[in-house]
PDB file of N, CA and C in Angstrom:
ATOM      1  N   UNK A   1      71.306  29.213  86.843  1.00  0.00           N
ATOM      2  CA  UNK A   1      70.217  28.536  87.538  1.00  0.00           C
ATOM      3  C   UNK A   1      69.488  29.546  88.423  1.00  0.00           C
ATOM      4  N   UNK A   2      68.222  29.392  88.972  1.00  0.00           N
ATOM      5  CA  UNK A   2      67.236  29.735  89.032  1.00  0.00           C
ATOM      6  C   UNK A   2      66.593  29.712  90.632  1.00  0.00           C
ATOM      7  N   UNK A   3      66.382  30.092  92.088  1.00  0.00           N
ATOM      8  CA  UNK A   3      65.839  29.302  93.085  1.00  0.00           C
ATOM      9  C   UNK A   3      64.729  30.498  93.693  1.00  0.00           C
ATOM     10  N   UNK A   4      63.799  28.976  93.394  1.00  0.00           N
ATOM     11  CA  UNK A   4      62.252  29.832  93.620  1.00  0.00           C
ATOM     12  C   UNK A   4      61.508  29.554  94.935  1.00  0.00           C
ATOM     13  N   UNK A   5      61.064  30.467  95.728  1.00  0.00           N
ATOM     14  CA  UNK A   5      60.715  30.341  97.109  1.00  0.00           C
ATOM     15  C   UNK A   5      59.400  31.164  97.047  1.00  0.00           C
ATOM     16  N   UNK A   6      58.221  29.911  97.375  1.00  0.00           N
ATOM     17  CA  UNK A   6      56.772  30.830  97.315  1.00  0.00           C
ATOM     18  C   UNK A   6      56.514  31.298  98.979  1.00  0.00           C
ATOM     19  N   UNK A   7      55.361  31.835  98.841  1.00  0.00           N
ATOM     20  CA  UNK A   7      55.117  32.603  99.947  1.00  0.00           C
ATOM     21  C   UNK A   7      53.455  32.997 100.078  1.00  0.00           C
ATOM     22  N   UNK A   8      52.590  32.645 101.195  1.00  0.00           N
ATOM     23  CA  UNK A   8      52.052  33.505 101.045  1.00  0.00           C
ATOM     24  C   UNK A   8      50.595  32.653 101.037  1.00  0.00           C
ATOM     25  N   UNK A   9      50.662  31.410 100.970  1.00  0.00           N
ATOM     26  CA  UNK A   9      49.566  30.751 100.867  1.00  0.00           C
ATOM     27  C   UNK A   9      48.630  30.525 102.368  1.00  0.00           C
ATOM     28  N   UNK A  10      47.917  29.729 102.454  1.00  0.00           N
ATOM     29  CA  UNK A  10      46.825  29.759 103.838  1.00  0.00           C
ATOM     30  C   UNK A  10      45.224  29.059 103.588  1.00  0.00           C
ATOM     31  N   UNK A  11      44.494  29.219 104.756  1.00  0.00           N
ATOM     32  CA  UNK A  11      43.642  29.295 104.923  1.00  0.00           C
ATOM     33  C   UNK A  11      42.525  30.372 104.305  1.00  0.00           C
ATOM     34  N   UNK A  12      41.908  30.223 103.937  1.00  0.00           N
ATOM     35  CA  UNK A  12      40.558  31.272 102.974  1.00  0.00           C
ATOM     36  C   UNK A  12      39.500  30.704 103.187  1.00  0.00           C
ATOM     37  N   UNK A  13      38.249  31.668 103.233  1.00  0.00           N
ATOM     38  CA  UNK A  13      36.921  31.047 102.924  1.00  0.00           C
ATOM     39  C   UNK A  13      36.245  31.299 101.392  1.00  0.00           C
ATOM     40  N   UNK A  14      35.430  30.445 101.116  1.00  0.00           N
ATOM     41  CA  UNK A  14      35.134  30.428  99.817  1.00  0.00           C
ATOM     42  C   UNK A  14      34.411  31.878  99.176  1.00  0.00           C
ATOM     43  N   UNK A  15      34.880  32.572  98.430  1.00  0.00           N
ATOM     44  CA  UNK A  15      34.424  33.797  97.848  1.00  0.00           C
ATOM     45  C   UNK A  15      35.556  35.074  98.456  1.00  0.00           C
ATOM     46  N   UNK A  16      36.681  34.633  99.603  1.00  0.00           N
ATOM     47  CA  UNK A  16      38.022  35.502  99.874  1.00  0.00           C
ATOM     48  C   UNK A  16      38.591  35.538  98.711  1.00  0.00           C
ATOM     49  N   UNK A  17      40.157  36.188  99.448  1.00  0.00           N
ATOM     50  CA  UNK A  17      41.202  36.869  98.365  1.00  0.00           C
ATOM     51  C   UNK A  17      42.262  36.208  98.811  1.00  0.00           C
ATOM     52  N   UNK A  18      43.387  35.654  98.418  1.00  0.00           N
ATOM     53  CA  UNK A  18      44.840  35.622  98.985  1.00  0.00           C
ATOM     54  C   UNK A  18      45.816  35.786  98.009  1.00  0.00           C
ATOM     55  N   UNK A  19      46.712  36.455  98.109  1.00  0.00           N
ATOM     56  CA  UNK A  19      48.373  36.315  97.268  1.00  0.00           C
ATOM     57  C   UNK A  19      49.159  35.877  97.487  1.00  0.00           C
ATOM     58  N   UNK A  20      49.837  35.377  96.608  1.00  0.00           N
ATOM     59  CA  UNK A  20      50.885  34.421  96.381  1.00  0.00           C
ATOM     60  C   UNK A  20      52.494  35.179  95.960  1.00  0.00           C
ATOM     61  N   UNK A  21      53.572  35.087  96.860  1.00  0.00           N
ATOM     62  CA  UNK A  21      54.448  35.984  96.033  1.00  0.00           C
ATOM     63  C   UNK A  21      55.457  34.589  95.814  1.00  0.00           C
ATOM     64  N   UNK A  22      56.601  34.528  94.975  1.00  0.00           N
ATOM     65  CA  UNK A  22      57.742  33.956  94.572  1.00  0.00           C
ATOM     66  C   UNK A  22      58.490  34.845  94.381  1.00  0.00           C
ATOM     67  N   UNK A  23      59.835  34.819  95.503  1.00  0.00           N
ATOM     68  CA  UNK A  23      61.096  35.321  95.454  1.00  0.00           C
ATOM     69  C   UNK A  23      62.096  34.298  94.560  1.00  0.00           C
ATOM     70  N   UNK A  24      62.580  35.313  93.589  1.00  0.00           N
ATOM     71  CA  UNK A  24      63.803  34.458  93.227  1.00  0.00           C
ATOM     72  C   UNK A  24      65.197  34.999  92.862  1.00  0.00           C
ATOM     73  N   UNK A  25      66.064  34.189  92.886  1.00  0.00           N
ATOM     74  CA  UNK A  25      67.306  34.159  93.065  1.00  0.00           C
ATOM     75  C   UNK A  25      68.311  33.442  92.172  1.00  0.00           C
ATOM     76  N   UNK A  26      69.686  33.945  92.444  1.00  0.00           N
ATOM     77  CA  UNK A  26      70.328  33.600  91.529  1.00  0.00           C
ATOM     78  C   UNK A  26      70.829  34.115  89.870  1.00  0.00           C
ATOM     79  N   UNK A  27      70.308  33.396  89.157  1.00  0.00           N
ATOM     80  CA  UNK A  27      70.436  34.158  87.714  1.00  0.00           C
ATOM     81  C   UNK A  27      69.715  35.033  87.881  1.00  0.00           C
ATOM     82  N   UNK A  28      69.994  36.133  86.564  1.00  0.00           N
ATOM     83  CA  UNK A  28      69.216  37.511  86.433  1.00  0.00           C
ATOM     84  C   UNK A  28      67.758  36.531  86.096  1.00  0.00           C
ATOM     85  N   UNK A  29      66.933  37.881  87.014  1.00  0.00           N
ATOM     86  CA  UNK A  29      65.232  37.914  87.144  1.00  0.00           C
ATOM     87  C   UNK A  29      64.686  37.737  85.675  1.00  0.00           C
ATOM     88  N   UNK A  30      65.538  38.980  84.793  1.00  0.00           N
ATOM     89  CA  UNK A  30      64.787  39.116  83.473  1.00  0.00           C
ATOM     90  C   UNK A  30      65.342  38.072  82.936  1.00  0.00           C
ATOM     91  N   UNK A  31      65.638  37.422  82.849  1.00  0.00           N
ATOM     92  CA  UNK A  31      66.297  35.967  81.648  1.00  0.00           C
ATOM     93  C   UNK A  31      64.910  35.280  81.807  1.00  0.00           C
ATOM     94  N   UNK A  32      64.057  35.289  82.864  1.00  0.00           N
ATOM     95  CA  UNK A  32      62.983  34.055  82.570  1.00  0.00           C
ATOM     96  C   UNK A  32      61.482  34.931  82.883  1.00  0.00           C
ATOM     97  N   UNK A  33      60.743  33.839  82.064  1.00  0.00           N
ATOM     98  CA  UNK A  33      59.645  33.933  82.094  1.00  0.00           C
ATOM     99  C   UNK A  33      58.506  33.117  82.920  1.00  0.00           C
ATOM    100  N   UNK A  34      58.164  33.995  84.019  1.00  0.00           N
ATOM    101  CA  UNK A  34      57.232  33.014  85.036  1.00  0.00           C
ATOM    102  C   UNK A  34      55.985  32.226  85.152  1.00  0.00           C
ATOM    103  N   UNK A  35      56.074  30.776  85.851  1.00  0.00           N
ATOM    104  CA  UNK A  35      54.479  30.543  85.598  1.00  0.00           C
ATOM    105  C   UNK A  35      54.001  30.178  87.080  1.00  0.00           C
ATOM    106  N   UNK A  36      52.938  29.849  86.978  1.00  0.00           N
ATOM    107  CA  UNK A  36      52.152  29.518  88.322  1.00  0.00           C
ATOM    108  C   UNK A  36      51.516  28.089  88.144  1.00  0.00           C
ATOM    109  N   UNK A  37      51.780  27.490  88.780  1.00  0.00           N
ATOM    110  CA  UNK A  37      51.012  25.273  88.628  1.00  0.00           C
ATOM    111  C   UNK A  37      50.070  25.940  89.709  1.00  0.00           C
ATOM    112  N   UNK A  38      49.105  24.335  90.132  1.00  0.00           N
ATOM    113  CA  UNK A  38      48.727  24.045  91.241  1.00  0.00           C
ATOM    114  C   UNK A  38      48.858  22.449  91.128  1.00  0.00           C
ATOM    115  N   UNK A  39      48.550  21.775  92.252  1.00  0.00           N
ATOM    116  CA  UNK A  39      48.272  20.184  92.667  1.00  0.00           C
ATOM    117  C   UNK A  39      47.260  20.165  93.390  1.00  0.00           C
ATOM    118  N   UNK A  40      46.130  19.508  92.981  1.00  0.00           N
ATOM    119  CA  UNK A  40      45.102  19.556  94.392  1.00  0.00           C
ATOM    120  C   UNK A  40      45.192  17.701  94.548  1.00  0.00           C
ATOM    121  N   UNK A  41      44.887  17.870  95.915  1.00  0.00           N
ATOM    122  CA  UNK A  41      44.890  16.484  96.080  1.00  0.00           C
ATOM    123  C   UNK A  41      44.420  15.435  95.095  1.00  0.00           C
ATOM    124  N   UNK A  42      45.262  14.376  94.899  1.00  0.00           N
ATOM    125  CA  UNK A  42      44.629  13.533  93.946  1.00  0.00           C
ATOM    126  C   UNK A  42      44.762  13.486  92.502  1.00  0.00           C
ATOM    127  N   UNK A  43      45.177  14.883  92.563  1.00  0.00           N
ATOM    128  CA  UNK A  43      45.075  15.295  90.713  1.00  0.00           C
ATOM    129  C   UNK A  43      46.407  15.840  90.502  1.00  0.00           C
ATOM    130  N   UNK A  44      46.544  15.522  88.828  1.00  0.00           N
ATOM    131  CA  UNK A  44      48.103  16.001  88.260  1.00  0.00           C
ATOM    132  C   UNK A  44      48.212  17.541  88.521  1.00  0.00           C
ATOM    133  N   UNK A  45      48.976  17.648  88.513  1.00  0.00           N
ATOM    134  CA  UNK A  45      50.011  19.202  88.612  1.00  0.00           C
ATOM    135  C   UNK A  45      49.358  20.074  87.048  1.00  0.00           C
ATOM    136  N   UNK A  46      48.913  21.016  87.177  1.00  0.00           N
ATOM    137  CA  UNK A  46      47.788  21.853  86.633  1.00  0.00           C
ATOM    138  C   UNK A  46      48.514  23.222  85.980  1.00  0.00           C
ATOM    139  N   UNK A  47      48.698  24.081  84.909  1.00  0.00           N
ATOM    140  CA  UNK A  47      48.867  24.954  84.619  1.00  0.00           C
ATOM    141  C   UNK A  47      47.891  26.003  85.347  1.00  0.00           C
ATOM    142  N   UNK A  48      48.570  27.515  85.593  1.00  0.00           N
ATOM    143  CA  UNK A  48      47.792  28.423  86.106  1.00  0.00           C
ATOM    144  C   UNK A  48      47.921  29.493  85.239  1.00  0.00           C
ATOM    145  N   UNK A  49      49.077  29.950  85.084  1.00  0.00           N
ATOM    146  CA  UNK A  49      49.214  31.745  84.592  1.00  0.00           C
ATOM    147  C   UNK A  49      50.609  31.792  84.632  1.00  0.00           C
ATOM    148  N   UNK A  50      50.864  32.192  83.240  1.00  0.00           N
ATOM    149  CA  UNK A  50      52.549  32.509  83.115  1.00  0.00           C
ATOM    150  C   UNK A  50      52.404  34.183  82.469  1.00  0.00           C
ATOM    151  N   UNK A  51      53.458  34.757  82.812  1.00  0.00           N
ATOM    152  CA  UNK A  51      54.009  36.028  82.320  1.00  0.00           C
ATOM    153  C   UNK A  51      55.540  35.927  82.004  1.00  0.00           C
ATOM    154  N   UNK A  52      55.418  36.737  80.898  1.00  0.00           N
ATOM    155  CA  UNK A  52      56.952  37.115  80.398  1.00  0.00           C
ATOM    156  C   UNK A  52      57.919  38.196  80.996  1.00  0.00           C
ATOM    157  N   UNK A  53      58.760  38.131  80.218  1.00  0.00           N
ATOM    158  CA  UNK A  53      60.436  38.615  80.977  1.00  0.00           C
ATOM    159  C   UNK A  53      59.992  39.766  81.977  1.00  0.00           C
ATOM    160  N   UNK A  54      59.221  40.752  80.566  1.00  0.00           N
ATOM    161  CA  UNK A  54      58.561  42.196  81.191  1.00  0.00           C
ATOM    162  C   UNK A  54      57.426  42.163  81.748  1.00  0.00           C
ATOM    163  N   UNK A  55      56.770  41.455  81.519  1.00  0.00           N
ATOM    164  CA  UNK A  55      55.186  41.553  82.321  1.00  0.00           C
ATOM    165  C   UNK A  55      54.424  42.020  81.516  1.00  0.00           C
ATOM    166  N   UNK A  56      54.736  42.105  79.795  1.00  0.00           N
ATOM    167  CA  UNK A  56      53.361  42.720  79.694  1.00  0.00           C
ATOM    168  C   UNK A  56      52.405  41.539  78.457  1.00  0.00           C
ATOM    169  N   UNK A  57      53.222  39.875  78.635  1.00  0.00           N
ATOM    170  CA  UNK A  57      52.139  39.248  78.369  1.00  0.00           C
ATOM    171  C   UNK A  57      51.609  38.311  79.653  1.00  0.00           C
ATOM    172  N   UNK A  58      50.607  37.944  79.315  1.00  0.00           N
ATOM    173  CA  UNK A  58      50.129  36.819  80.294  1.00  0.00           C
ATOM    174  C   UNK A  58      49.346  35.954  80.144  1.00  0.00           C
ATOM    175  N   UNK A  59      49.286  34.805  80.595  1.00  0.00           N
ATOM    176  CA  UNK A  59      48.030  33.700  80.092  1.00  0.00           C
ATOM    177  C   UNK A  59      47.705  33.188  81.207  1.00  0.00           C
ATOM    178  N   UNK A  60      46.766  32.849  80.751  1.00  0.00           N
ATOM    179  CA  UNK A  60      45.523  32.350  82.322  1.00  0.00           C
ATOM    180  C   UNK A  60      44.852  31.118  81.898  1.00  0.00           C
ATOM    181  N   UNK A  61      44.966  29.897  82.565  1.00  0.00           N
ATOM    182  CA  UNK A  61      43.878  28.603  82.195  1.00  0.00           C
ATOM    183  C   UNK A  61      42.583  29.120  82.280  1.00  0.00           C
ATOM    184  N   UNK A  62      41.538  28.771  81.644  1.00  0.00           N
ATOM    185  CA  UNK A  62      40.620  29.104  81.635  1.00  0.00           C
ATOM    186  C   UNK A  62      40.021  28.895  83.016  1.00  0.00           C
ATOM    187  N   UNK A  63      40.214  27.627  83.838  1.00  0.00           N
ATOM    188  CA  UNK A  63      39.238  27.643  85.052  1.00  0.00           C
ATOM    189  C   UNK A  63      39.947  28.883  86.108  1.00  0.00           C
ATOM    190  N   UNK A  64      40.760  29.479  85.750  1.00  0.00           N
ATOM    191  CA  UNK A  64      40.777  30.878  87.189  1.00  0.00           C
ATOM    192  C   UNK A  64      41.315  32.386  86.559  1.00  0.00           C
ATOM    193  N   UNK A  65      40.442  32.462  84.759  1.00  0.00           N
ATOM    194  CA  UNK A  65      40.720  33.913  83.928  1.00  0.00           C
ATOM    195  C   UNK A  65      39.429  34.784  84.580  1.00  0.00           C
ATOM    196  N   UNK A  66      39.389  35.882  84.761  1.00  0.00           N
ATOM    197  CA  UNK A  66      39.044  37.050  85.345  1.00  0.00           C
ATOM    198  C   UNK A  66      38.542  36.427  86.834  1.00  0.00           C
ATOM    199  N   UNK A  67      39.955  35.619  87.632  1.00  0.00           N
ATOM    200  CA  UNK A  67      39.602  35.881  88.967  1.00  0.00           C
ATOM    201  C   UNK A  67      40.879  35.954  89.671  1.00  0.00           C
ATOM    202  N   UNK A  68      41.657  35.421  88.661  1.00  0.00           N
ATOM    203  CA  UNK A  68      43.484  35.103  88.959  1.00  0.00           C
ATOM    204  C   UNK A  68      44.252  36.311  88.520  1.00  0.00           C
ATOM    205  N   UNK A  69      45.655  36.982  88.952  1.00  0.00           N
ATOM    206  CA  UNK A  69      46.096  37.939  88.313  1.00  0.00           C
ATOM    207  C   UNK A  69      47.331  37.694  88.605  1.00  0.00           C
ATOM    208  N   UNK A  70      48.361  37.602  87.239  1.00  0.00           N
ATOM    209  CA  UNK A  70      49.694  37.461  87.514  1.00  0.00           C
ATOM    210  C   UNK A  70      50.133  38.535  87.530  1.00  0.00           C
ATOM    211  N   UNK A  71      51.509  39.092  87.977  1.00  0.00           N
ATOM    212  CA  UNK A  71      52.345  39.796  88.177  1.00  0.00           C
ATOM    213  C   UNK A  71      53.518  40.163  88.298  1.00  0.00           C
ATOM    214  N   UNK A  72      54.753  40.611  88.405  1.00  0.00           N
ATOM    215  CA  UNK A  72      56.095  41.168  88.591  1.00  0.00           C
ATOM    216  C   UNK A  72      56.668  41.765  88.491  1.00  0.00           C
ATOM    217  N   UNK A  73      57.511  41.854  89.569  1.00  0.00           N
ATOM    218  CA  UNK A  73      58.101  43.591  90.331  1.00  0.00           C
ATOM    219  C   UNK A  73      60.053  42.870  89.610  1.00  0.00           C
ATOM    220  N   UNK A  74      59.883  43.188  88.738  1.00  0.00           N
ATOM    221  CA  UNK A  74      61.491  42.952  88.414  1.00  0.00           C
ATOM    222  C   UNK A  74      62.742  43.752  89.018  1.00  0.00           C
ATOM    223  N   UNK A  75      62.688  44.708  89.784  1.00  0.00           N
ATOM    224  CA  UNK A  75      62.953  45.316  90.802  1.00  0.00           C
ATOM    225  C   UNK A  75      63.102  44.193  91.860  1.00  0.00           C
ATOM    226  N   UNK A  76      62.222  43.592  92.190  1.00  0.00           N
ATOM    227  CA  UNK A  76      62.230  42.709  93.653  1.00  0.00           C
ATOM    228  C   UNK A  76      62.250  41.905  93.039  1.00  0.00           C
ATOM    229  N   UNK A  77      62.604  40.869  91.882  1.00  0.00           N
ATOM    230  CA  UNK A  77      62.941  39.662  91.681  1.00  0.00           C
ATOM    231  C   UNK A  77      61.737  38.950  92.109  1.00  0.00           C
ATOM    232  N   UNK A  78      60.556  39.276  91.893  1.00  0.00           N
ATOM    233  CA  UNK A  78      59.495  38.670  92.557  1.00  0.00           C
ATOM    234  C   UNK A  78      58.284  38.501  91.689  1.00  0.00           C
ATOM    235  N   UNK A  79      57.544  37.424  91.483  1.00  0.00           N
ATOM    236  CA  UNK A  79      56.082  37.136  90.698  1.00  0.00           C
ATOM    237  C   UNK A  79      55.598  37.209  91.555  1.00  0.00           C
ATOM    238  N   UNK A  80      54.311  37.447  91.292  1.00  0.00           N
ATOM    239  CA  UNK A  80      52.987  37.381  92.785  1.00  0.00           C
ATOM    240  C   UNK A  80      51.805  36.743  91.604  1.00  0.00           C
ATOM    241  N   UNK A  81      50.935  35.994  92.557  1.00  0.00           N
ATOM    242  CA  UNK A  81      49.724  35.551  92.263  1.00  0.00           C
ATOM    243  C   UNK A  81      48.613  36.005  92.969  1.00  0.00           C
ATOM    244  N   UNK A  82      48.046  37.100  92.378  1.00  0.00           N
ATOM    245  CA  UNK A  82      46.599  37.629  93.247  1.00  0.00           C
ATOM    246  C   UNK A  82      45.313  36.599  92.562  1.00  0.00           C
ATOM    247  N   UNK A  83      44.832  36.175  93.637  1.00  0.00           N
ATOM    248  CA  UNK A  83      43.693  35.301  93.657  1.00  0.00           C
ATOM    249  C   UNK A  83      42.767  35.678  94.122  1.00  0.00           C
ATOM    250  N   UNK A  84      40.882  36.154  94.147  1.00  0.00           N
ATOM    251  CA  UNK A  84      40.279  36.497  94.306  1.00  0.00           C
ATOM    252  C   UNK A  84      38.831  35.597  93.922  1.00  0.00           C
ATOM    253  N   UNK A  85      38.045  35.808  94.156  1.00  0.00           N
ATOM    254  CA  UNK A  85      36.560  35.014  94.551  1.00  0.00           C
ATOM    255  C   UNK A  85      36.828  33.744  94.593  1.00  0.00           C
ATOM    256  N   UNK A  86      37.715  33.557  95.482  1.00  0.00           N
ATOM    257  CA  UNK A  86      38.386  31.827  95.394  1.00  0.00           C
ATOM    258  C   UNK A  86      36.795  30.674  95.722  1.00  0.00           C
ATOM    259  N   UNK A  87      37.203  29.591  95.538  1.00  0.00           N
ATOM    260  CA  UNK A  87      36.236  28.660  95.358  1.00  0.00           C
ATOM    261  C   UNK A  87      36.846  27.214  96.067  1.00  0.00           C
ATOM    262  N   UNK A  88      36.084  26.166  96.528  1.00  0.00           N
ATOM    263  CA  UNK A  88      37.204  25.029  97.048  1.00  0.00           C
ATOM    264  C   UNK A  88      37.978  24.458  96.094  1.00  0.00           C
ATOM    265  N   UNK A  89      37.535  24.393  94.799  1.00  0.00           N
ATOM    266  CA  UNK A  89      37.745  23.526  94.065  1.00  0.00           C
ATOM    267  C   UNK A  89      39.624  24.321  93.686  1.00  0.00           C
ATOM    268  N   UNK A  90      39.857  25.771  94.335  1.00  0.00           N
ATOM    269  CA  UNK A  90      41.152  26.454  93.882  1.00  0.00           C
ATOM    270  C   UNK A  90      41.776  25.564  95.116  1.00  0.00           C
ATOM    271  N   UNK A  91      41.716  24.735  95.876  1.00  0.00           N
ATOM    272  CA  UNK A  91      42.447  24.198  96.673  1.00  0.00           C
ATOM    273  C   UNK A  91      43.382  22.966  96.199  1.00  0.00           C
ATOM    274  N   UNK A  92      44.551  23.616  96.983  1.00  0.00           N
ATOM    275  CA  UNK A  92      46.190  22.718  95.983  1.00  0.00           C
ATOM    276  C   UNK A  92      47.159  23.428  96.803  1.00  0.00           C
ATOM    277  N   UNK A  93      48.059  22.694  96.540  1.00  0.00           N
ATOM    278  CA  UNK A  93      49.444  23.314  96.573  1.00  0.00           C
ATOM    279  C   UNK A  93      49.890  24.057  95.378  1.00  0.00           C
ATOM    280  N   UNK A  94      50.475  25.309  95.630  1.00  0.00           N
ATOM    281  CA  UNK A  94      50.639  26.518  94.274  1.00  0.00           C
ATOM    282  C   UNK A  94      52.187  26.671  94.201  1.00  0.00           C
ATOM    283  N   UNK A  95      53.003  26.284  93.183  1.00  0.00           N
ATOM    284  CA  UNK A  95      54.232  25.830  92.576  1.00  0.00           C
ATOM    285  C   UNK A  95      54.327  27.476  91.674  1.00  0.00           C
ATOM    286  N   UNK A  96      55.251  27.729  92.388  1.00  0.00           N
ATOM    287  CA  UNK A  96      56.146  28.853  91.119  1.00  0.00           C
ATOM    288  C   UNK A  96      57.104  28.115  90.210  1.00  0.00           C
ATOM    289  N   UNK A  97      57.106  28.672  89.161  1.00  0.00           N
ATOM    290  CA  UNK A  97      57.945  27.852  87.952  1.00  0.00           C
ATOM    291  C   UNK A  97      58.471  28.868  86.819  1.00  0.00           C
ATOM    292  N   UNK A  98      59.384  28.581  86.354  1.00  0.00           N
ATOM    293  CA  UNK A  98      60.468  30.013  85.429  1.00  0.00           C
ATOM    294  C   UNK A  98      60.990  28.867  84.078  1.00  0.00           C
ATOM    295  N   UNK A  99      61.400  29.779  83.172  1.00  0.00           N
ATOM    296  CA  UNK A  99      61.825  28.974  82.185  1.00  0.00           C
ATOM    297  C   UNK A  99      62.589  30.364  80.990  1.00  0.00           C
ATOM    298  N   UNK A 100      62.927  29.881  79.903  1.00  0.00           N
ATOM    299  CA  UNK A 100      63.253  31.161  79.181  1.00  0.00           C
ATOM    300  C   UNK A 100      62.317  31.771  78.263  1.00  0.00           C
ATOM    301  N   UNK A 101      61.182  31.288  78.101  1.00  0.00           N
ATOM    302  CA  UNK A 101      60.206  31.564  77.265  1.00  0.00           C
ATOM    303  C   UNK A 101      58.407  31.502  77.868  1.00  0.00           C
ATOM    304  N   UNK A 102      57.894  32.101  77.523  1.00  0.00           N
ATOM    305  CA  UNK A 102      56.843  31.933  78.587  1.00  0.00           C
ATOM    306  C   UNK A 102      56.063  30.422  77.802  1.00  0.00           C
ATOM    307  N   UNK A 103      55.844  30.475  76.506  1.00  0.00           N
ATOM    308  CA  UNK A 103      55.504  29.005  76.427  1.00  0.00           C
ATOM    309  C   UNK A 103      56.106  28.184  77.125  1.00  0.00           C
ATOM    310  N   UNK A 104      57.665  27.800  77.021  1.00  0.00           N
ATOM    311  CA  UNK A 104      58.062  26.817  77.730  1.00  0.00           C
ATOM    312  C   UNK A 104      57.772  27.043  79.453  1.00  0.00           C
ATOM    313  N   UNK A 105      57.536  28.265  79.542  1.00  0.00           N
ATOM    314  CA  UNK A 105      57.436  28.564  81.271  1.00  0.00           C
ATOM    315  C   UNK A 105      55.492  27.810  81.620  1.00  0.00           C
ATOM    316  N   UNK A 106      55.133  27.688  80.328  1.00  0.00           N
ATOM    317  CA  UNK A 106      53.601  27.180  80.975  1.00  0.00           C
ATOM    318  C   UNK A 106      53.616  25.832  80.446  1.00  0.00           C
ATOM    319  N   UNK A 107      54.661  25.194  79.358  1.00  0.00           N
ATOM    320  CA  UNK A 107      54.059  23.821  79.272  1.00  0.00           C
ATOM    321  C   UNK A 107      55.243  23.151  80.023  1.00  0.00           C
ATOM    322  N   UNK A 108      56.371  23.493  80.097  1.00  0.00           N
ATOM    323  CA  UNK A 108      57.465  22.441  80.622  1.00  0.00           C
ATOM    324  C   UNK A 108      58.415  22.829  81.567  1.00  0.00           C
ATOM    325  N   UNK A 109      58.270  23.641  82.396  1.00  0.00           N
ATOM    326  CA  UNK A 109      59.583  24.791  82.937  1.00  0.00           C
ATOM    327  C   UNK A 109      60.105  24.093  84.105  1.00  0.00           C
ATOM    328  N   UNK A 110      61.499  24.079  83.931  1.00  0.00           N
ATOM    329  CA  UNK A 110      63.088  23.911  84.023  1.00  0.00           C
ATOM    330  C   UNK A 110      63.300  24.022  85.477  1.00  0.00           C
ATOM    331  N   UNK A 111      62.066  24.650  85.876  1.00  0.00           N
ATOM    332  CA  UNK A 111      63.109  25.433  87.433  1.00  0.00           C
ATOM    333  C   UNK A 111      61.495  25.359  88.258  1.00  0.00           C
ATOM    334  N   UNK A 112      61.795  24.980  89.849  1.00  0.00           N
ATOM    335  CA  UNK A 112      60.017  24.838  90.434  1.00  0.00           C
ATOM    336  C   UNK A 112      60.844  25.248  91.653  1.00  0.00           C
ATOM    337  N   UNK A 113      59.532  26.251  92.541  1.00  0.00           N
ATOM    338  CA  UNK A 113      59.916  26.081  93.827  1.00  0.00           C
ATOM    339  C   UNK A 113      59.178  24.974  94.547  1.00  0.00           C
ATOM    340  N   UNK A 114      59.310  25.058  96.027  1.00  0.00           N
ATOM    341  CA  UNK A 114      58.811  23.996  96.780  1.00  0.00           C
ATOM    342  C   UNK A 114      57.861  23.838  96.711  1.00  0.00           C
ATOM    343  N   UNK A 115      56.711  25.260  96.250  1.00  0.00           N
ATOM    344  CA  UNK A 115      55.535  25.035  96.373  1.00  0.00           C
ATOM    345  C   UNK A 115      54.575  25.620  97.836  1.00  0.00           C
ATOM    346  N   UNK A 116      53.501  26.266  97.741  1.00  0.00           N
ATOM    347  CA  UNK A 116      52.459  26.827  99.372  1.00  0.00           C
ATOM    348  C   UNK A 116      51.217  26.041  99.156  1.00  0.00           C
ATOM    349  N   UNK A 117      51.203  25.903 100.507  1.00  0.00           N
ATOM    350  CA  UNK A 117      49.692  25.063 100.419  1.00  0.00           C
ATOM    351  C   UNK A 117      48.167  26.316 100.475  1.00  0.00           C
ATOM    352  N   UNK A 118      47.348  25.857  99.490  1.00  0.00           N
ATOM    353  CA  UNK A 118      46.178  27.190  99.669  1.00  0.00           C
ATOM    354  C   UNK A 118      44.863  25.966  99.586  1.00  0.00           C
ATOM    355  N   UNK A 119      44.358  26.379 100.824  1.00  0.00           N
ATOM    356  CA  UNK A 119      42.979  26.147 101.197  1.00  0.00           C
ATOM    357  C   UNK A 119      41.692  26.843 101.268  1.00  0.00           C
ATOM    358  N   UNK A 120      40.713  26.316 100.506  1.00  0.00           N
ATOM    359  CA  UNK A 120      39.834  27.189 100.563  1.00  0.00           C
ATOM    360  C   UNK A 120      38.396  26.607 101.028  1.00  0.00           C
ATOM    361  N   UNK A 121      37.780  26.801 102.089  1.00  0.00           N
ATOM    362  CA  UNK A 121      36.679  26.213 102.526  1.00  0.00           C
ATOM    363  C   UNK A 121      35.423  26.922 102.291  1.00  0.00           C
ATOM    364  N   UNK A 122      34.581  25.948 102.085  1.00  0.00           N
ATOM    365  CA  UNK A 122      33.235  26.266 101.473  1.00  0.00           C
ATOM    366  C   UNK A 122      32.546  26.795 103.007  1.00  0.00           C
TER     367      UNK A 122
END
């Protein structure tokens, strides 16, 4: 098993930057493949960007590809989410999520942390 602790979320104005890191723990780092949700108020729980064991695939929903950037330091047991020309509409709570496959890590994954709240005002 798997325990995921995000980090890193806040306050932004619309057209800032913020990152997102997830520490995790427990089982080995490389067994899973990471993804990134969001929730914005009101609305279902949203795919963002998953990467595999090594980092060198990645997928991006279309509403945040060339502004979102996944990442991981398998060294530090850690994914990060760099976010850039943010917009309000990127406002949610941002869920780290792991699984053994990066498909299953973006449509159904096994393991969630608590989740950071990211705000972004117009």
């Amino acid at each position: 098993q798997v325990h995921l602790v995000e980090s890193g979320g806040g306050l932004v104005q619309a057209g800032g930057s913020l990152g997102l890191s997830c520490a995790a723990s427990g089982r080995t780092f490389t067994d899973y493949a990471m993804a990134w949700f969001r929730q914005a108020p009101g609305a279902e729980r949203e795919f963002v960007a998953t990467i595999n064991w090594s980092g060198t695939i990645t997928y991006y929903a279309d509403s945040v590809k060339g502004r979102f950037t996944i990442s991981r330091d398998n060294a530090k047991n850690t994914v990060y989410l760099q976010m850039n020309n943010l917009k309000p509409e990127d406002t949610a709570v941002y869920y780290c999520a792991a699984d053994f496959t990066a498909a299953q890590a973006m449509a159904d994954p096994g393991y969630w942390g608590q989740g950071t709240h990211v705000t972004v005002s117009s």
